[in-house]
N, C-alpha and C. Protein backbone atom coordinates (compact mmCIF):
# COMPACT_ATOMS: atom_id res chain seq x y z
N UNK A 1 -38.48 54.94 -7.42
CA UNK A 1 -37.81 56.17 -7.79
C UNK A 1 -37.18 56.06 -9.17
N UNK A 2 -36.96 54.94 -9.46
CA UNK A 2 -36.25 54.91 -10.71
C UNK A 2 -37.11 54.80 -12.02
N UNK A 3 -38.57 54.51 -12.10
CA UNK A 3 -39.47 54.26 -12.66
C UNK A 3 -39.82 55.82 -13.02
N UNK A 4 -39.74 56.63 -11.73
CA UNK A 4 -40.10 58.10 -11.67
C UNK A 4 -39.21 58.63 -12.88
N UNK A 5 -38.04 58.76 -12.09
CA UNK A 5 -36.79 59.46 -13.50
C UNK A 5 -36.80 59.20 -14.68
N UNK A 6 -37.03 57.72 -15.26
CA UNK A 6 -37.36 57.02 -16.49
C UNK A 6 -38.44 57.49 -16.90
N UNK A 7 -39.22 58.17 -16.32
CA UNK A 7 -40.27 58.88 -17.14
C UNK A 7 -40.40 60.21 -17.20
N UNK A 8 -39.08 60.55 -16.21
CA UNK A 8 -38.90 62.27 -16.61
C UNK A 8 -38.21 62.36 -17.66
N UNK A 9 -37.48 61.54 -18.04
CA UNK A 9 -36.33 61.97 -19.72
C UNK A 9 -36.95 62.05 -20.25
N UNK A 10 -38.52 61.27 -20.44
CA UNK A 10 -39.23 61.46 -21.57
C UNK A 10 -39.71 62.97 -22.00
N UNK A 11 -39.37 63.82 -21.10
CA UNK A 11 -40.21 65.02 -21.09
C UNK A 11 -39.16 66.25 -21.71
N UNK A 12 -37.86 65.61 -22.78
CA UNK A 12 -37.46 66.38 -22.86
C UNK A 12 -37.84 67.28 -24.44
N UNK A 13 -36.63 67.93 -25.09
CA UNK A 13 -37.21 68.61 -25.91
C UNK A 13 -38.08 68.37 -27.37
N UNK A 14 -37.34 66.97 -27.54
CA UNK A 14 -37.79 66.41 -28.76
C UNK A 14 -39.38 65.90 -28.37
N UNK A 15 -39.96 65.26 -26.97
CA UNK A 15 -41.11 64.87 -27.46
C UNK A 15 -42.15 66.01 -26.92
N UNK A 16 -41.77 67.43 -26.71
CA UNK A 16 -42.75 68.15 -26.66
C UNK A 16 -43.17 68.86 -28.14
N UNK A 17 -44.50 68.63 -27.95
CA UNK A 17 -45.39 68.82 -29.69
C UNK A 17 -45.46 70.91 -29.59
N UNK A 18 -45.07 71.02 -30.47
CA UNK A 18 -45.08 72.48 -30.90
C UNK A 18 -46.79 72.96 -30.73
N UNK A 19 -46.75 74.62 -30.63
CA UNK A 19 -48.29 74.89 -30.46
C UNK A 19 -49.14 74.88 -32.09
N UNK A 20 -48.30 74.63 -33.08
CA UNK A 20 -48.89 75.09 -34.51
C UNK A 20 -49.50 73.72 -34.22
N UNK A 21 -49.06 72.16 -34.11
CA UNK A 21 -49.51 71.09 -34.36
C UNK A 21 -50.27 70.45 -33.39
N UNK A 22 -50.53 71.68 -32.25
CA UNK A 22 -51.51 71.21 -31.04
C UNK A 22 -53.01 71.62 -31.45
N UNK A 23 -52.47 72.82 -32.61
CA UNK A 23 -53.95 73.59 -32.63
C UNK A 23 -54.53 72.80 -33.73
N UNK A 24 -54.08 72.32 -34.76
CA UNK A 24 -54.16 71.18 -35.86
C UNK A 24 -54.95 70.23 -35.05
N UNK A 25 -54.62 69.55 -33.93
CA UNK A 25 -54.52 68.35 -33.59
C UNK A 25 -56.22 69.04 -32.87
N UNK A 26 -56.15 69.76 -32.31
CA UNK A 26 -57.53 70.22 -31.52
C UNK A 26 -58.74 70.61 -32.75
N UNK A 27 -58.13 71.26 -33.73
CA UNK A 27 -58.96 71.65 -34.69
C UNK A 27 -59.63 69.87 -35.79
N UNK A 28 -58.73 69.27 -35.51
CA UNK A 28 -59.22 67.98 -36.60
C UNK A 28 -60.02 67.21 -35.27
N UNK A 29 -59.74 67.01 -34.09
CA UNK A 29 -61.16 66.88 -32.99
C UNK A 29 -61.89 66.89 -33.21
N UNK A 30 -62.46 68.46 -33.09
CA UNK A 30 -63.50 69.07 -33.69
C UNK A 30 -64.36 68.34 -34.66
N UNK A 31 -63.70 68.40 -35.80
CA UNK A 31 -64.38 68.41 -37.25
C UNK A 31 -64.92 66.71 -36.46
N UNK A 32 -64.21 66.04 -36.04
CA UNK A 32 -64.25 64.24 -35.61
C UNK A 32 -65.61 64.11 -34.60
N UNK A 33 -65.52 65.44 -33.96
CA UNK A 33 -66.27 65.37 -32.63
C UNK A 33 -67.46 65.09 -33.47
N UNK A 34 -68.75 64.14 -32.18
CA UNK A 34 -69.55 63.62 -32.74
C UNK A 34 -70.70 64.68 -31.49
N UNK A 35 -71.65 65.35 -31.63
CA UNK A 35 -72.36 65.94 -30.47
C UNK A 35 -74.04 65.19 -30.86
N UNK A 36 -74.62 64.28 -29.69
CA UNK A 36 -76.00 63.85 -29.94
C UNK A 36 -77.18 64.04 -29.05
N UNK A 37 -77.95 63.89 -29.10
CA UNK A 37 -79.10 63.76 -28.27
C UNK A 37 -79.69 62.29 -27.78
N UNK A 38 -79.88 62.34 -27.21
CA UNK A 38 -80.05 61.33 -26.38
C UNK A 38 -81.44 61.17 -25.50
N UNK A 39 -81.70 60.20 -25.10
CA UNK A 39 -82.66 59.66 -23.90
C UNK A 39 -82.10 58.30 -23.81
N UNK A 40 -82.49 58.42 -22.04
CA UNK A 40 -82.98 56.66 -21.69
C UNK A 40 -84.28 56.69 -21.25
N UNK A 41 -84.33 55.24 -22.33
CA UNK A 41 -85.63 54.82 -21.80
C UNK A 41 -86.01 53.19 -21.31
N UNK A 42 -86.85 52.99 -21.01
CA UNK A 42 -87.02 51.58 -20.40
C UNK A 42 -88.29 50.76 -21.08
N UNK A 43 -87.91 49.52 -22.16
CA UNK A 43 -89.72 49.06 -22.20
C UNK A 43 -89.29 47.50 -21.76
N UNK A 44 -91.18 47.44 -21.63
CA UNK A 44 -90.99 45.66 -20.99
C UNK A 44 -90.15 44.85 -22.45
N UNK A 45 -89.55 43.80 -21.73
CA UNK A 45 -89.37 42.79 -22.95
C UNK A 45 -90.56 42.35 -23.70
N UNK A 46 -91.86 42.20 -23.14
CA UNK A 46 -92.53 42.12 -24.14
C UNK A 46 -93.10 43.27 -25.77
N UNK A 47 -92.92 44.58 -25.02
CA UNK A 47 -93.16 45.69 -26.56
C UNK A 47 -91.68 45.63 -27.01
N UNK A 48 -90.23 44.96 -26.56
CA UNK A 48 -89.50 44.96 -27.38
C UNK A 48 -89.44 43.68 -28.49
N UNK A 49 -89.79 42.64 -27.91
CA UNK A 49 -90.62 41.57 -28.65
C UNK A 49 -91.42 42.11 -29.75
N UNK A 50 -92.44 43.12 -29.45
CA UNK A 50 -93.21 42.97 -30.36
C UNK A 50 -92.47 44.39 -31.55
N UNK A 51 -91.84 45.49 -31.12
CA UNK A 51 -91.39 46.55 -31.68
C UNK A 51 -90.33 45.62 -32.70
N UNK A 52 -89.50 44.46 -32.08
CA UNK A 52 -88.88 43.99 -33.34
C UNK A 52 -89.09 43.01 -34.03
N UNK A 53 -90.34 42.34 -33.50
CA UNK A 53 -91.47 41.67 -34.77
C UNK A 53 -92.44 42.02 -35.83
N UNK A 54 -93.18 42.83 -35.09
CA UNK A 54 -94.68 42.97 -35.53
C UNK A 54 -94.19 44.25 -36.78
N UNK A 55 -94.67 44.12 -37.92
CA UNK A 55 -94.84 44.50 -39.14
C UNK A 55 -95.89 45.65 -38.50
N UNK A 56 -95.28 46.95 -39.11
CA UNK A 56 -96.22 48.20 -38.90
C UNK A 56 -96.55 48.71 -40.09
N UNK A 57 -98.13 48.35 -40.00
CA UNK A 57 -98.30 49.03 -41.91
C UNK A 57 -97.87 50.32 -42.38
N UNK A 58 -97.74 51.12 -41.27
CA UNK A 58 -97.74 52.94 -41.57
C UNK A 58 -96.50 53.12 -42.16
N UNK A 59 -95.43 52.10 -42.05
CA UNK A 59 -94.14 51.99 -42.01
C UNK A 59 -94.02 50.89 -43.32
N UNK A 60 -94.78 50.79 -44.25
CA UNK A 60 -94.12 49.91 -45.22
C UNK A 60 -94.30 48.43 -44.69
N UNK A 61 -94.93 47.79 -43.68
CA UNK A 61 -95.33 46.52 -43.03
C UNK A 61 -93.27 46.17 -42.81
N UNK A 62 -93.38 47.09 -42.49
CA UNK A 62 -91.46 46.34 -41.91
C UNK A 62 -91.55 46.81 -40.47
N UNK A 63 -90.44 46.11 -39.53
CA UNK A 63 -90.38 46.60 -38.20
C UNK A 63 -89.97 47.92 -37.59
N UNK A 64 -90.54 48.00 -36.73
CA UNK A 64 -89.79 49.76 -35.85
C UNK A 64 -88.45 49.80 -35.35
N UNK A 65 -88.43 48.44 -34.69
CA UNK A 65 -87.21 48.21 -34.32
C UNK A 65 -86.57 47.47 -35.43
N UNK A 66 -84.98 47.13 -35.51
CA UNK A 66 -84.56 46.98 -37.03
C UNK A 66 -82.44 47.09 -36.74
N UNK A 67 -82.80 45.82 -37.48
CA UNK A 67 -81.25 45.73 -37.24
C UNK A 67 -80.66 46.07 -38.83
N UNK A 68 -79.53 46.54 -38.85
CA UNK A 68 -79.22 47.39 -39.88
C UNK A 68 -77.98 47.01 -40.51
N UNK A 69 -77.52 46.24 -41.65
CA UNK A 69 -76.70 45.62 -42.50
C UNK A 69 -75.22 45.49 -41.61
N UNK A 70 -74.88 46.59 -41.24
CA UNK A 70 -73.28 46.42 -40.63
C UNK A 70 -73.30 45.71 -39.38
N UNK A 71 -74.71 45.49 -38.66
CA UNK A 71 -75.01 44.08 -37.18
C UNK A 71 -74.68 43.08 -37.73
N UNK A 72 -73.64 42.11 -37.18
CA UNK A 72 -73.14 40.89 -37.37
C UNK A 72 -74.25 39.79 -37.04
N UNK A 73 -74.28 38.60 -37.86
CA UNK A 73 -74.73 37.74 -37.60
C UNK A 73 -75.18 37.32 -35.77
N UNK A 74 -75.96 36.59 -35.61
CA UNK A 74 -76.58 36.27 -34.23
C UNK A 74 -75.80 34.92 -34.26
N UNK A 75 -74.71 35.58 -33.13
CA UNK A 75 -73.83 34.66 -32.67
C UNK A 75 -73.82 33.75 -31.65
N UNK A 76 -74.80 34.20 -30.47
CA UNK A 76 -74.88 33.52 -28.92
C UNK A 76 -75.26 32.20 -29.33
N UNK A 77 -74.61 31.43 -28.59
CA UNK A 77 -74.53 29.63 -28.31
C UNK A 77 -76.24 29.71 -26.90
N UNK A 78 -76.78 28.65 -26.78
CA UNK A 78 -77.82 28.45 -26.31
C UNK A 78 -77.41 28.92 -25.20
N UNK A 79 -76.56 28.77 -24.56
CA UNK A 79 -75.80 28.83 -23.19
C UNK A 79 -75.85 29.89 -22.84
N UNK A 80 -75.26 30.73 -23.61
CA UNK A 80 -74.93 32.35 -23.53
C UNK A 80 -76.82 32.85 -23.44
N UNK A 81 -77.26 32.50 -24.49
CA UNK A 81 -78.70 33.06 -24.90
C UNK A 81 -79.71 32.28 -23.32
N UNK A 82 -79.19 31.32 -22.45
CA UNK A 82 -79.89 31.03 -21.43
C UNK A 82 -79.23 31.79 -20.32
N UNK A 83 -78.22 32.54 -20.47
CA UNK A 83 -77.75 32.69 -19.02
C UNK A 83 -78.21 33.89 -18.91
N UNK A 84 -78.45 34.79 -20.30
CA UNK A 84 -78.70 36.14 -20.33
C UNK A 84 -80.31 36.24 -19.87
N UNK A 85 -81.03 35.50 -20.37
CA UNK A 85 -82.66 35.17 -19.71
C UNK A 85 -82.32 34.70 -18.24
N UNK A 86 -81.31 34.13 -17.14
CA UNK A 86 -81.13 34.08 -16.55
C UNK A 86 -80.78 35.00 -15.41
N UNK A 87 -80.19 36.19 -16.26
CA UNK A 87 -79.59 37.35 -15.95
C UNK A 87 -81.45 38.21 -15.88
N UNK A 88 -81.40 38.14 -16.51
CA UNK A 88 -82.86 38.99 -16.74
C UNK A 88 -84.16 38.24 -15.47
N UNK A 89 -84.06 37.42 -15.45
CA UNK A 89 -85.02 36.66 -14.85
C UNK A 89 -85.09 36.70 -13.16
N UNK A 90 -83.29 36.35 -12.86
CA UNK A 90 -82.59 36.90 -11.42
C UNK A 90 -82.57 38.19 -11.16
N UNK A 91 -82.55 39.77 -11.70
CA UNK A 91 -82.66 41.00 -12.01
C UNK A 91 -81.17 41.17 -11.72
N UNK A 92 -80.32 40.43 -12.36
CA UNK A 92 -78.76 40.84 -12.60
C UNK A 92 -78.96 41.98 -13.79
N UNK A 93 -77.42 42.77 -13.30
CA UNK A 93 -77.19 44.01 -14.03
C UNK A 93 -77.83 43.95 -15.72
N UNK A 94 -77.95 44.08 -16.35
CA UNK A 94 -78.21 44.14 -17.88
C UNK A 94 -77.58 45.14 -18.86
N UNK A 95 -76.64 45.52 -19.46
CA UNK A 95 -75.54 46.71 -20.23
C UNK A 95 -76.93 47.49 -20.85
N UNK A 96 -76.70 48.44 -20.94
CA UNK A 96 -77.66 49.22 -22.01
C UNK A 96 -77.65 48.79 -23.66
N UNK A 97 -79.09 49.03 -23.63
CA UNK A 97 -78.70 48.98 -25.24
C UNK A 97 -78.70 50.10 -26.06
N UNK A 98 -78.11 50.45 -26.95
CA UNK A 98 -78.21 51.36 -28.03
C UNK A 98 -78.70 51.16 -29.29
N UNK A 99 -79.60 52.48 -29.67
CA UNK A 99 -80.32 52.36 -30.41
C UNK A 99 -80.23 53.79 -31.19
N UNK A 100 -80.34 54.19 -32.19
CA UNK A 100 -80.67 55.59 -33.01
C UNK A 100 -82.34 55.59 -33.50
N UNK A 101 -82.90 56.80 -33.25
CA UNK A 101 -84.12 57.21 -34.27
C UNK A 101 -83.35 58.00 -35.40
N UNK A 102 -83.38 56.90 -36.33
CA UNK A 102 -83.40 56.91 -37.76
C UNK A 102 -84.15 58.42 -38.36
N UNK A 103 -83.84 59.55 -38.53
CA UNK A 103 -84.24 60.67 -39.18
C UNK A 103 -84.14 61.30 -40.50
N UNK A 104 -83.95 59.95 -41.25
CA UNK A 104 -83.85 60.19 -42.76
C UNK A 104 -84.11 59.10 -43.82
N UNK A 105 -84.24 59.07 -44.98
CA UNK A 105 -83.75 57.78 -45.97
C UNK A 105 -85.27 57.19 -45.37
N UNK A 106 -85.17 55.47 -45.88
CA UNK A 106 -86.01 54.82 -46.31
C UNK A 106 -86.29 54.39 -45.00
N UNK A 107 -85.50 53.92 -43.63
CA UNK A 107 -85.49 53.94 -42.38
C UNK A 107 -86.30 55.05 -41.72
N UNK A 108 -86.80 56.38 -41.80
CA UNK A 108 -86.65 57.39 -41.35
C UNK A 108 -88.26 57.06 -39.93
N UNK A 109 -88.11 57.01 -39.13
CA UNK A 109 -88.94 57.30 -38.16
C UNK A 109 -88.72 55.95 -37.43
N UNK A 110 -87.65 55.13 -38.03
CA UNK A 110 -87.63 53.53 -37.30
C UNK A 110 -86.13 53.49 -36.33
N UNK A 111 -86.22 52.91 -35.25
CA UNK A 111 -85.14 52.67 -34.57
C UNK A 111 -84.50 51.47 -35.12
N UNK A 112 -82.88 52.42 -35.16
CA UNK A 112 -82.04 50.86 -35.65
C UNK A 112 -81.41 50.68 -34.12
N UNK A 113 -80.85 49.33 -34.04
CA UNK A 113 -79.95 48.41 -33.23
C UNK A 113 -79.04 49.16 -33.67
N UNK A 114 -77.97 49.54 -32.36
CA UNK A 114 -76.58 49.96 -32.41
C UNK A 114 -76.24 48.88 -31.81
N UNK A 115 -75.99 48.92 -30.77
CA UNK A 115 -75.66 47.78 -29.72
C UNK A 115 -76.61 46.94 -28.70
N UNK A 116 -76.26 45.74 -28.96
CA UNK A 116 -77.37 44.69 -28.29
C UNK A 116 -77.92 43.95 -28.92
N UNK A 117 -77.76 43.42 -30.11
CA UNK A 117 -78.48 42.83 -31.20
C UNK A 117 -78.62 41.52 -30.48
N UNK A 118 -77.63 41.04 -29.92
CA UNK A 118 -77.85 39.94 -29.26
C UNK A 118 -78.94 39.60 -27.83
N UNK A 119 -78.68 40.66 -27.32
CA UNK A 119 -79.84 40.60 -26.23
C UNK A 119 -81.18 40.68 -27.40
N UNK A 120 -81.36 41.30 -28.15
CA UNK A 120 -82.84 41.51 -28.22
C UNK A 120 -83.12 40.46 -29.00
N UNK A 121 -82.35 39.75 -29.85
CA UNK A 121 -82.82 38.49 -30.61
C UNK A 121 -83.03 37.30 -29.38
N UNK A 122 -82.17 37.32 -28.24
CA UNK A 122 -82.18 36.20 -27.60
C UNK A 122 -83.88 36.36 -26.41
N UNK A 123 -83.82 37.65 -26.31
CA UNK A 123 -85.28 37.65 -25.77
C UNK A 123 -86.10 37.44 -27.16
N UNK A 124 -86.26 37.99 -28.02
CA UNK A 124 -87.65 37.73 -29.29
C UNK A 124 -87.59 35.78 -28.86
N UNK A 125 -86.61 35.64 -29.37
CA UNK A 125 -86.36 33.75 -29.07
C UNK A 125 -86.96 33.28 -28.26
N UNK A 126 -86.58 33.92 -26.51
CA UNK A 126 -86.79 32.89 -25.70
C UNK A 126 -88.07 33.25 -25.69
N UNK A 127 -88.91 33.81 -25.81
CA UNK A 127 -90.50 34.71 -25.26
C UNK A 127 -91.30 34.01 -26.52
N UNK A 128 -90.85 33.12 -27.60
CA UNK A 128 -91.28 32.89 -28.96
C UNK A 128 -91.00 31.33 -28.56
N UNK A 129 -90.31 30.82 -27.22
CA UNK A 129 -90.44 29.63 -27.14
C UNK A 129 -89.47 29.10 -28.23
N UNK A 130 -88.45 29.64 -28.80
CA UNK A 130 -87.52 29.07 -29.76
C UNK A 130 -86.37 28.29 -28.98
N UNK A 131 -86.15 28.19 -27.58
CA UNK A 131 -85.18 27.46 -27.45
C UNK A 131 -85.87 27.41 -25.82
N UNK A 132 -85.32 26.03 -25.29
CA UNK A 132 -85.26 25.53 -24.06
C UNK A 132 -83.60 25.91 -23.31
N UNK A 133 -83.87 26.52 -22.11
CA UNK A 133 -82.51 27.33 -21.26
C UNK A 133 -81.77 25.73 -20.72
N UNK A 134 -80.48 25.98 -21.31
CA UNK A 134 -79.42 25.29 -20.66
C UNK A 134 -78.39 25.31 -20.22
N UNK A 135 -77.95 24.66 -19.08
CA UNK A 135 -76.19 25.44 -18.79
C UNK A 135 -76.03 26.27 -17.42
N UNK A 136 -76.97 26.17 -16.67
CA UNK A 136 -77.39 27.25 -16.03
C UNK A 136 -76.98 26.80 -14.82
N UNK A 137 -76.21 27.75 -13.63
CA UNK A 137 -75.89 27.10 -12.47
C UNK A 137 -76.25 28.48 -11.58
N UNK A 138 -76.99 29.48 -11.68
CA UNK A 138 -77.49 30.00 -10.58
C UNK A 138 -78.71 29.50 -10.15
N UNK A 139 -79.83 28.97 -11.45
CA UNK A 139 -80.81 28.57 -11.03
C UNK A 139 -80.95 27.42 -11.80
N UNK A 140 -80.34 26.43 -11.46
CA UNK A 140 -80.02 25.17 -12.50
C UNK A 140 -81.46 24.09 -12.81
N UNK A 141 -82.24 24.61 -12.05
CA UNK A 141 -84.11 24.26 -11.98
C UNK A 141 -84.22 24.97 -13.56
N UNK A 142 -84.33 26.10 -13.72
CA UNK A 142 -84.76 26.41 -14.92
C UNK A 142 -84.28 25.75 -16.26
N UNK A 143 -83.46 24.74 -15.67
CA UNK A 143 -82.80 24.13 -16.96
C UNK A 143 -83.18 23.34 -17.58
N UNK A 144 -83.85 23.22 -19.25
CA UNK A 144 -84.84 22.43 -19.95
C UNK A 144 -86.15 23.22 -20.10
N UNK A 145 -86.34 24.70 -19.20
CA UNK A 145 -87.50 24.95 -19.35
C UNK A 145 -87.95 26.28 -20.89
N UNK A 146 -88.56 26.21 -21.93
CA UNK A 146 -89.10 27.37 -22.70
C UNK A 146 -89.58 28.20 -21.95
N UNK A 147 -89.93 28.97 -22.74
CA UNK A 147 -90.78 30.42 -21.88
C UNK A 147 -92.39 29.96 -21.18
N UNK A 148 -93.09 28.94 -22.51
CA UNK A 148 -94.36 28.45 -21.73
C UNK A 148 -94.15 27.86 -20.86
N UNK A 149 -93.10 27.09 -20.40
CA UNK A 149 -92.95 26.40 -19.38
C UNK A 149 -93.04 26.56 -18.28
N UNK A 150 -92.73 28.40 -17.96
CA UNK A 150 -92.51 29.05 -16.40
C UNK A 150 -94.12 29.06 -15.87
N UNK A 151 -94.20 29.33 -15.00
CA UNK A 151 -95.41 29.14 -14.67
C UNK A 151 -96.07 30.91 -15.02
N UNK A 152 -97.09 30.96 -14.90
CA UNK A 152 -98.21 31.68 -15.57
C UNK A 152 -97.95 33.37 -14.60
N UNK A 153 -97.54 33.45 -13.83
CA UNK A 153 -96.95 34.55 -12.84
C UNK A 153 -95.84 34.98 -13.55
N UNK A 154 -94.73 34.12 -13.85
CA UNK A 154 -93.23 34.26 -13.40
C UNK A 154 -93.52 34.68 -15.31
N UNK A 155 -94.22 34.29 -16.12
CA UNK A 155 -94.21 34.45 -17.30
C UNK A 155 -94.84 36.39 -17.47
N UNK A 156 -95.82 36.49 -16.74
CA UNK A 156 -96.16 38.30 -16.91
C UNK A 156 -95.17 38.74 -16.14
N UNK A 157 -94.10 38.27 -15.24
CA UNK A 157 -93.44 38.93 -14.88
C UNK A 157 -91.84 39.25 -15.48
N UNK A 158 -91.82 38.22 -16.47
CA UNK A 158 -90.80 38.60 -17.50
C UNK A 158 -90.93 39.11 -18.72
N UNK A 159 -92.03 39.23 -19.17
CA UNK A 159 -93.12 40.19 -19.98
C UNK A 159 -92.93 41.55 -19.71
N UNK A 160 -93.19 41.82 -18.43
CA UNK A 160 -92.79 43.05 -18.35
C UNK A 160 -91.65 43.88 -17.81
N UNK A 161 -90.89 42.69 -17.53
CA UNK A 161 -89.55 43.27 -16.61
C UNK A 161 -88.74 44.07 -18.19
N UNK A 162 -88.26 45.21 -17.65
CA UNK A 162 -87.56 46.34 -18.65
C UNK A 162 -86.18 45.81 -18.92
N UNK A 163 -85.88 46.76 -19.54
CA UNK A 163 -84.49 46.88 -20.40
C UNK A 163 -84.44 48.30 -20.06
N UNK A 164 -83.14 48.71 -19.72
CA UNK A 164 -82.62 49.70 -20.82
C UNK A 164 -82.19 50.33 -21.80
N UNK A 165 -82.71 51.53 -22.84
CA UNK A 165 -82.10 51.59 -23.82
C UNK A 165 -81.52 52.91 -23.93
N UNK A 166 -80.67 53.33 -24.54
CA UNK A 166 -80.12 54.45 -24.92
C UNK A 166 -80.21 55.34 -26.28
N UNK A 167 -81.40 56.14 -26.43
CA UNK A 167 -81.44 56.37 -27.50
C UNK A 167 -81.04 57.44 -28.21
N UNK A 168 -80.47 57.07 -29.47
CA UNK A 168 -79.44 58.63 -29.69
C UNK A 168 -80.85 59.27 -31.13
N UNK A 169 -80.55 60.53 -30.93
CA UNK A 169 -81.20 61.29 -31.84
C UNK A 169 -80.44 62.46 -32.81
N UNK A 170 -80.95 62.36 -33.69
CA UNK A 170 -79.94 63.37 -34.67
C UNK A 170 -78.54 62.68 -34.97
N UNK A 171 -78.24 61.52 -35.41
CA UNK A 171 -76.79 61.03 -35.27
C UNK A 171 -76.63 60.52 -36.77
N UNK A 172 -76.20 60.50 -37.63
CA UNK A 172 -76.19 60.00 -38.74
C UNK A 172 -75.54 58.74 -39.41
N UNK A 173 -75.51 57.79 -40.06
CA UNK A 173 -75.09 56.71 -40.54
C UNK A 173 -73.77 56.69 -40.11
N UNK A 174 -73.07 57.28 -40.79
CA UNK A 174 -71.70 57.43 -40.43
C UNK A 174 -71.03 57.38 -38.82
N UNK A 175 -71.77 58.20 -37.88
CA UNK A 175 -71.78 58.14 -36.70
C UNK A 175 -72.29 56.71 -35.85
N UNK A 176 -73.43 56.20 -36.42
CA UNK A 176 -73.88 54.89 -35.93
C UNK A 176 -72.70 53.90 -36.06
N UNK A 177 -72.68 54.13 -37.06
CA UNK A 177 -71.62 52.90 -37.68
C UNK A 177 -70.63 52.89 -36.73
N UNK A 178 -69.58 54.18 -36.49
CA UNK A 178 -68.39 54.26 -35.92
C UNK A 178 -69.27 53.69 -34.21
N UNK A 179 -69.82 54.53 -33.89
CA UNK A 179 -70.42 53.99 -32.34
C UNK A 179 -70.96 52.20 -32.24
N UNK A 180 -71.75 51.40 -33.31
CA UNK A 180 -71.05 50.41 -33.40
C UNK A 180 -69.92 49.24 -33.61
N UNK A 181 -68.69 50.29 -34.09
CA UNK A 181 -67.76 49.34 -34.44
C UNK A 181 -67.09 49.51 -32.82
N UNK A 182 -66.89 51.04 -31.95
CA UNK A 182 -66.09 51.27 -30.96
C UNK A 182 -66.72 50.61 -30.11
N UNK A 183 -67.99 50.09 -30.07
CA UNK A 183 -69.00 49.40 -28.61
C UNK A 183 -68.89 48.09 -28.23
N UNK A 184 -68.06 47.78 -29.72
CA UNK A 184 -67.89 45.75 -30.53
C UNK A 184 -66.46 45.70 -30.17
N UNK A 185 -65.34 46.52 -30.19
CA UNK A 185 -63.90 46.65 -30.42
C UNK A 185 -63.23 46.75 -29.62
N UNK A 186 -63.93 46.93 -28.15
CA UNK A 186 -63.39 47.47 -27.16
C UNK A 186 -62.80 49.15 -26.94
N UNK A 187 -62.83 49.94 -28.23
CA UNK A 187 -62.65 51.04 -28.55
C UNK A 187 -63.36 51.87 -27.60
């Protein structure tokens, strides 16, 4: 009860906001508000493998998929980068990733990385045989093994096991940017 009252004083005249500086406050929203288009979609890890490898001539021989100056360095420790193939492999949850179709400038028809840079480098890696999984205590067998290593089943079947992605359309630099800094920031 006393927690209650202590938060009724607050309600007196000084901290109620006048209507001139409510409509200010709703009107600069607005202008802030961000409105996009969207899809989800799902591809195997292997066309995301290849969407952020393979050089497309139509496109300048650069990738479709495409990480974009303000993505931070590829930070995951082997550990992290095995548990997440672990995660993927067990069919634990996986976060979405975000992505924009790029509709302008020198980018224009290519998807950039908003969020996930790390998942998708750590699959290109593990599927490229760049690192052996370690650290691992749900399936602590897989530990020491590359991607050739799995057996010849369990390998088309992580080939094609999906992702989700989230793709925004019509959103502009400015907007990417802020939707990657709030996705990184806890914002």
């Amino acid at each position: 009860m006393v927690v209650y009252m202590t938060n009724l004083s607050l309600l007196n005249e000084e901290n109620i906001i006048n209507d001139e500086k409510k409509e200010i406050a709703e009107q600069a929203i607005k202008q802030k508000q961000k409105s996009s288009d969207f899809d989800i979609r799902e591809f195997p890890t292997e066309l995301i493998v290849d969407k952020y490898t393979k050089l497309v001539p139509e496109i300048g021989h650069k990738t479709e998929l495409f990480m974009p100056e303000y993505q931070r360095e590829f930070k995951w420790s082997i550990k992290q980068q095995s548990e997440f193939i672990e995660s993927v492999i067990t069919d634990l949850p996986i976060p979405y990733i975000y992505v924009a179709d790029v509709s302008d400038g020198d980018n224009e028809g290519r998807i950039e990385i908003i969020d996930g840079s790390q998942r998708i480098r750590t699959i290109a890696r593990f599927l490229n045989n760049m690192f052996a999984l370690e650290g691992l205590t749900l399936v602590p067998e897989l530990n020491g093994f590359k991607f050739r290593d799995l057996k010849g089943s369990r390998q088309l079947r992580l080939k094609r096991k999906t992702i989700r992605f989230i793709e925004l359309m019509g959103v502009d630099e400015e907007a990417r940017r802020q939707i990657f800094y709030r996705l990184n920031s806890g914002g």
